[in-house]
Protein backbone atom coordinates (compact mmCIF):
# COMPACT_ATOMS: atom_id res chain seq x y z
CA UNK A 1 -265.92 89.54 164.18
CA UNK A 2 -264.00 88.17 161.03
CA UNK A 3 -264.55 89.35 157.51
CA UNK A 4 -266.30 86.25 155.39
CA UNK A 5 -266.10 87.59 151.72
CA UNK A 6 -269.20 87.48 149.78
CA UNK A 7 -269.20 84.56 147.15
CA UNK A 8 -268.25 86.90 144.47
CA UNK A 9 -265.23 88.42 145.95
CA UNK A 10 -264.02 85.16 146.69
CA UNK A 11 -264.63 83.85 142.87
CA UNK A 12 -262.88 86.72 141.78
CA UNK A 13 -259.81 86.29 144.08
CA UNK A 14 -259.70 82.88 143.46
CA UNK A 15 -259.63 83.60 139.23
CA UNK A 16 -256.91 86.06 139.80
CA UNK A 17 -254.80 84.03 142.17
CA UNK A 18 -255.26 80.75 139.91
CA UNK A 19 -254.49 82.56 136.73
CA UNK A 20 -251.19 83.87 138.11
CA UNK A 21 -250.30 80.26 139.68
CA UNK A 22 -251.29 78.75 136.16
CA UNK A 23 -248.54 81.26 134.13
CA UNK A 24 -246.25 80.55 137.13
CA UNK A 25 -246.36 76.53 136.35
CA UNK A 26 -246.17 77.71 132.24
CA UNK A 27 -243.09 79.14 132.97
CA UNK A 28 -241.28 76.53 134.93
CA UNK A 29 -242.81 74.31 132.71
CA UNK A 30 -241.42 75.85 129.73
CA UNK A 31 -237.97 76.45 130.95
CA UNK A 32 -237.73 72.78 131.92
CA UNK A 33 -238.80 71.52 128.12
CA UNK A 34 -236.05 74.20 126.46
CA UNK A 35 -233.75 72.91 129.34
CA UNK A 36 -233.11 76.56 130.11
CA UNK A 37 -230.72 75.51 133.08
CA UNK A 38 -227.97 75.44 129.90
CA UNK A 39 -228.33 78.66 128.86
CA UNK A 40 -230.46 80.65 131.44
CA UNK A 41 -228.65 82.18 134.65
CA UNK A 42 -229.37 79.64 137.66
CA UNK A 43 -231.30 82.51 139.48
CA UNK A 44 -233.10 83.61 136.83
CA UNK A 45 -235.06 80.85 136.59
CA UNK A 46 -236.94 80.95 140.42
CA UNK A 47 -237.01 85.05 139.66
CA UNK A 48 -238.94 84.50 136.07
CA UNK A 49 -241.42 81.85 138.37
CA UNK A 50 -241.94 83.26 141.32
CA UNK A 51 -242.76 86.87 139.83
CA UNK A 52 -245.51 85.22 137.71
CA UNK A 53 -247.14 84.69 141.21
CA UNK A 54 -248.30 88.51 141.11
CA UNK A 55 -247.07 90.27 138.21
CA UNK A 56 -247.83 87.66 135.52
CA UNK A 57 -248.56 89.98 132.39
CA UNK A 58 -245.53 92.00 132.80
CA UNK A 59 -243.70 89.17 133.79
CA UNK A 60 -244.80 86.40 130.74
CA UNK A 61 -243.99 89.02 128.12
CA UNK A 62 -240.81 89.82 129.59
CA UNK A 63 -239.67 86.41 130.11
CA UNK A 64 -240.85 85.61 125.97
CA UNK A 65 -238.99 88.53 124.53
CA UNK A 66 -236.12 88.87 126.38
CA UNK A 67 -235.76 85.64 128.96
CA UNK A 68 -237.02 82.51 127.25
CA UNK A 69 -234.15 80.27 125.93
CA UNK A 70 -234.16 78.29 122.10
CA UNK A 71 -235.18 75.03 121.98
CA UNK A 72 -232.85 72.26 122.26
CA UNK A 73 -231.03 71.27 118.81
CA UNK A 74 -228.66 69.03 117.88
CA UNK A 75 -225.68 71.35 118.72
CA UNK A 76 -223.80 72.99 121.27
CA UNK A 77 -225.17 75.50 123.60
CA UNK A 78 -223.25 78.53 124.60
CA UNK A 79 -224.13 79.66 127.87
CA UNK A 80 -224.21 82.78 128.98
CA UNK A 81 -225.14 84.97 132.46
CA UNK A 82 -228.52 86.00 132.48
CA UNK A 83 -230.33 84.19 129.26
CA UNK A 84 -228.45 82.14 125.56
CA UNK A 85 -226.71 82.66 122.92
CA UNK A 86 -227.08 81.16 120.00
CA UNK A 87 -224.13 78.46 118.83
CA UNK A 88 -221.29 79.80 116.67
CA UNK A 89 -221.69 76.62 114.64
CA UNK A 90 -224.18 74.97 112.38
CA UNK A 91 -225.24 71.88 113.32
CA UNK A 92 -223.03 70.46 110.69
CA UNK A 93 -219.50 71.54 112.25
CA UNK A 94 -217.73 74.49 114.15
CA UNK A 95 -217.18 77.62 111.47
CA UNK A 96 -213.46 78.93 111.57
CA UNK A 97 -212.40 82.13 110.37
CA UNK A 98 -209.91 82.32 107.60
CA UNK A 99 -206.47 83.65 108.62
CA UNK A 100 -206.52 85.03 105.05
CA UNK A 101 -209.84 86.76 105.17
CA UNK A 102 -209.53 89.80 107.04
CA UNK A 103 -213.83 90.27 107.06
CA UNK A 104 -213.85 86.96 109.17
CA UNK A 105 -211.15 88.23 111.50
CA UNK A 106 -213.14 90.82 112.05
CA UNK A 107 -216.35 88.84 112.38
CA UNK A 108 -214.93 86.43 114.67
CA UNK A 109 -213.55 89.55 116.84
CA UNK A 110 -216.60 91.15 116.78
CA UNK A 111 -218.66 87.83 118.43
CA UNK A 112 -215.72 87.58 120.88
CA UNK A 113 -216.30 91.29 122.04
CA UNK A 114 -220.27 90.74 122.01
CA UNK A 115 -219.78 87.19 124.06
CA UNK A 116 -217.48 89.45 126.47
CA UNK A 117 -220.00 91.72 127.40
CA UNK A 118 -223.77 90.71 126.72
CA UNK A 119 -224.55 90.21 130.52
CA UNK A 120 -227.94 92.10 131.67
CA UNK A 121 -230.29 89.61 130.05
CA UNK A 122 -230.54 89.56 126.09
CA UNK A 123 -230.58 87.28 123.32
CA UNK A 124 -229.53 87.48 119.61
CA UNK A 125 -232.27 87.00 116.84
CA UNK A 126 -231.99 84.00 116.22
CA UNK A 127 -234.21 81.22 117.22
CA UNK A 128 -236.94 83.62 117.16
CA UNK A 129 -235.51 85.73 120.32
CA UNK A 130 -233.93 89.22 120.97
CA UNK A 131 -231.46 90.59 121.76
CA UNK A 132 -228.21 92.16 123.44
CA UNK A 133 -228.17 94.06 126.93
CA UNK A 134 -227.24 97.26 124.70
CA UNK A 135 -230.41 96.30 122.49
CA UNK A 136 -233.17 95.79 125.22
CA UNK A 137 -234.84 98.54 126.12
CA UNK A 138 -235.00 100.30 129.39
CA UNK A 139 -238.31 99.22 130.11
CA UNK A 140 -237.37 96.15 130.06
CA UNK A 141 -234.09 96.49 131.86
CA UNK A 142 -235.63 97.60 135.04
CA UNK A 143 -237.90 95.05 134.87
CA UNK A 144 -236.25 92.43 135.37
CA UNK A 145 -234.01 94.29 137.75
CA UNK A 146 -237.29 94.83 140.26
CA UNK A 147 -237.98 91.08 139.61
CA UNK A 148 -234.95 90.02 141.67
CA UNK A 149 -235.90 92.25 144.58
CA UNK A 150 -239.66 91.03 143.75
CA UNK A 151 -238.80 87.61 144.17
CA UNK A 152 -237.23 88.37 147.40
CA UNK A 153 -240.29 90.59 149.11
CA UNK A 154 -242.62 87.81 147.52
CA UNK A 155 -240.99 84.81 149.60
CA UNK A 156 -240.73 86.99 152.19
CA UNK A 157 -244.30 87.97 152.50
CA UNK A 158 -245.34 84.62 151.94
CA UNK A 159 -242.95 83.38 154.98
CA UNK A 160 -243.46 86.20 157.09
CA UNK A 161 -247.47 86.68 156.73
CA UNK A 162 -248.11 82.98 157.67
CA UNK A 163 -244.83 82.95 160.62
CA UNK A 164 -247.02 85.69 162.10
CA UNK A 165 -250.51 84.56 161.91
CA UNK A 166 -249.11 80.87 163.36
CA UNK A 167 -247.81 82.54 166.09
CA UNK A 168 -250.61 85.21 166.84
CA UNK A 169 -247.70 87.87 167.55
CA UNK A 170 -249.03 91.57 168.13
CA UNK A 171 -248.17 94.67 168.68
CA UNK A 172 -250.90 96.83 169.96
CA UNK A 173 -253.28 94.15 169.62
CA UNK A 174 -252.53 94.21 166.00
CA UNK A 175 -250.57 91.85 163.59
CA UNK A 176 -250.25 94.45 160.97
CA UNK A 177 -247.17 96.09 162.64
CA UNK A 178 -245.26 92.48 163.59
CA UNK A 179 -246.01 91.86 159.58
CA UNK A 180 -244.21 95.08 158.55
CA UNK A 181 -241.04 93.91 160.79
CA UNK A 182 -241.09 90.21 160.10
CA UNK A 183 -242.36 90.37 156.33
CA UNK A 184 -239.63 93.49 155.85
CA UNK A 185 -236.28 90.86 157.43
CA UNK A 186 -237.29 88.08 155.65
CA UNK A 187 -238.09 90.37 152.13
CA UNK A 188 -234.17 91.78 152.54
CA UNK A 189 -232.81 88.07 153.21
CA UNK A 190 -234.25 86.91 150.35
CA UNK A 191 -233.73 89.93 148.52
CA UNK A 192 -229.97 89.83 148.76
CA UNK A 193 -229.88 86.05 148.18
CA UNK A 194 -231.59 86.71 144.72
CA UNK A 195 -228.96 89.53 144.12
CA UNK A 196 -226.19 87.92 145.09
CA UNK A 197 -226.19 85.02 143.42
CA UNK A 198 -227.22 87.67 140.63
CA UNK A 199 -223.35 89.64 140.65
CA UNK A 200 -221.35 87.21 141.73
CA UNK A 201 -221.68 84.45 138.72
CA UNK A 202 -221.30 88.01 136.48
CA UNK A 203 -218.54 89.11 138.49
CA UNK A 204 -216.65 85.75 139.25
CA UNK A 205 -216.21 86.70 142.31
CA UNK A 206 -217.69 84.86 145.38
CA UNK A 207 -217.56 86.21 148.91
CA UNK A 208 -217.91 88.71 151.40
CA UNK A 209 -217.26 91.94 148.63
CA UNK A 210 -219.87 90.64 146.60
CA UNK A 211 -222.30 89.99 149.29
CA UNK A 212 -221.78 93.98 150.14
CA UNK A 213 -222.47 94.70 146.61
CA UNK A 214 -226.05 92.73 146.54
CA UNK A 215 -227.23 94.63 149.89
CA UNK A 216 -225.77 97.77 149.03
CA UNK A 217 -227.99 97.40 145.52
CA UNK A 218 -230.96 95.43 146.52
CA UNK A 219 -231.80 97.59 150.20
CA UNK A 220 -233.07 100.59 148.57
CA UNK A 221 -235.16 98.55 145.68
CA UNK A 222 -236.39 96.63 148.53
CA UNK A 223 -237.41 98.96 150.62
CA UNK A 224 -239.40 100.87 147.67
CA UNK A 225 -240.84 98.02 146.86
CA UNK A 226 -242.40 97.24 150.46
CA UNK A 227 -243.42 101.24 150.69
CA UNK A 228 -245.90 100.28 147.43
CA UNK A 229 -246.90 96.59 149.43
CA UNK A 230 -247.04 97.83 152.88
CA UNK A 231 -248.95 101.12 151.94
CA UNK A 232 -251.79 99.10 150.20
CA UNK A 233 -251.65 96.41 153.43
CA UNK A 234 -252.43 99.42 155.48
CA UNK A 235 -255.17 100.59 152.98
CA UNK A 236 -256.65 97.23 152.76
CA UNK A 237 -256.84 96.11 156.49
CA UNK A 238 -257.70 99.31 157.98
CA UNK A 239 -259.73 101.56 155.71
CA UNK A 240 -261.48 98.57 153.05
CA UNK A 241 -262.02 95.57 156.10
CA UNK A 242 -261.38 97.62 158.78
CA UNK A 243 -258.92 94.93 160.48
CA UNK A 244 -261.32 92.26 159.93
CA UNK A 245 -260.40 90.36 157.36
CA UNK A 246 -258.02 86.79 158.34
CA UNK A 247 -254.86 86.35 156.71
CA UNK A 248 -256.36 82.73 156.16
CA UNK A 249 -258.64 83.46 152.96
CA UNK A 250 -258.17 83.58 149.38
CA UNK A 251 -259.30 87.39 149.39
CA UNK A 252 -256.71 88.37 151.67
CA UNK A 253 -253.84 86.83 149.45
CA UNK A 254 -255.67 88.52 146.29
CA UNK A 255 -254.99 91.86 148.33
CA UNK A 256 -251.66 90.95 148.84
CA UNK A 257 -251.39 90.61 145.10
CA UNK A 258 -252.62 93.82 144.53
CA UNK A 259 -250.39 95.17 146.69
CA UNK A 260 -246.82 93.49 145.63
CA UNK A 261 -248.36 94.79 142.38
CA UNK A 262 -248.63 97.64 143.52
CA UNK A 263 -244.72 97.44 145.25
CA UNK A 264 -243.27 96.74 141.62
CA UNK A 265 -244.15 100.04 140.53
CA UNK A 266 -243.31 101.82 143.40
CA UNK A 267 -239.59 100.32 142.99
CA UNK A 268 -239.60 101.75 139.22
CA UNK A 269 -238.22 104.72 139.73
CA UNK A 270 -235.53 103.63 142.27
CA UNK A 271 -233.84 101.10 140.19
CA UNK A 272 -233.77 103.00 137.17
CA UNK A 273 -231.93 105.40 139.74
CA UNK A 274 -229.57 102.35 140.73
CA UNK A 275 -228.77 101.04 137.38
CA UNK A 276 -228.28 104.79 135.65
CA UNK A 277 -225.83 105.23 138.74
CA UNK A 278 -224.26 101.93 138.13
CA UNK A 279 -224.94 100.71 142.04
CA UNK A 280 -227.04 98.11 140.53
CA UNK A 281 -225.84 95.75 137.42
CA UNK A 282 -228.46 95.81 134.32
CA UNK A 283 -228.96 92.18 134.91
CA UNK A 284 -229.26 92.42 138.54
């Protein structure tokens, strides 16, 4: 017979599900007011929204302190690859160095050589955010490094789960194995869609190379990741609801929550491992 969660459970996956969704919508939200598509890399964006869905904590204070672009002004924007810098101008007119002054040759060389290479993700101070890929802390560097091969496993799941539940596939008599393949294929297709389009506006470089690069980086994050998810979808089908609960309630999508919460964490380690190696760009 099917699980039917008590009225509790259900209240309680329902709060943590809606909470999540509501910080997902903030973000989007908020990126769409500071018209973050100007400063913000493209893929960022979906990445900073769709890991709200299960890691929204982590993923709201990473996207304040080291994501979220200025607010419009009355000047010029200078874009940059993962997040914004802020203008080399006052609003009042463009600032040119002084052939004469050698401290503003200098200066001037010194932004040129920071513009050149701040490309895993910072900001400068100004406008109230921080700060250079060289400046951001580790911490935060794998972060948002997991959250492109989160974003991936999340759509993914999401696609696969419900692909195999419409079609009733088993193996055994169970779904749980058919949801390891599908949700696994469709976690590394979106994974390396997410990482691709992570290099190649970094690297400038479009094409089959690059598209080696992002599955060459993003397999082994994935496949952590899904070690963390697919251990606690074992954990939570057979031993908690001994295969009873349906893939069709709210608690069953607050387990799989847990569980890609779970998955970030268990992909930690491994991207650290990627980015110290340099197999994985800090931004990626």
């Amino acid at each position: 017979m099917a699980y039917t969660p008590p009225l509790a459970l259900t209240i309680v996956s329902s709060i943590s599900i809606g909470v999540a969704a509501i910080f997902s919508a903030w973000i989007l939200f908020d990126i769409i007011v500071r018209r973050g598509w100007r400063s913000m890399m493209a893929i960022m964006i979906p990445v900073y929204v769709i890991n709200a869905l299960y890691l929204w904590p982590i993923t709201v204070w990473t996207y304040l302190k080291y994501g979220r672009p200025v607010k419009p002004k009355q000047r010029e924007s200078v874009p940059s690859h993962c997040a914004h810098h802020p203008p080399h101008a006052a609003a009042g007119g463009e600032e040119k160095a002084d052939p004469a002054d050698p401290e503003s040759q200098d200066s001037d060389a010194s932004e040129g050589h920071h513009e050149g290479h701040q490309t895993a993700g910072g900001h400068s101070k100004e406008g109230g955010h921080q700060h250079s890929s060289s400046e951001r802390p580790m911490f935060a560097t794998i972060t948002v490094a997991v959250c492109h091969c989160g974003a991936g496993c999340v759509l993914g799941d999401i696609v696969g789960e419900w692909l195999v539940y419409g079609t009733g596939a088993t193996i055994n008599g169970r779904m749980l194995w058919v949801e390891y393949l599908v949700d696994f294929g469709f976690a590394i297709a979106f994974g390396i869609f997410f990482q691709y389009f992570s290099i190649a506006p970094m690297a400038g470089e479009y094409g089959p190379k690059t598209l080696y690069r992002a599955a060459k980086a993003d397999f082994l994050s994935l496949t952590f990741f899904e070690i963390g998810l697919f251990g606690w979808m074992a954990i939570f089908q057979i031993a908690i609801f001994n295969w009873r609960i349906e893939m069709n309630t709210v608690t069953y999508w607050w387990m799989m929550q847990i569980g890609m919460f779970l998955g970030h964490w268990t992909a930690f380690p491994i991207n650290w491992w990627l980015i110290k190696a340099n197999i994985k760009e800090p931004c990626a």
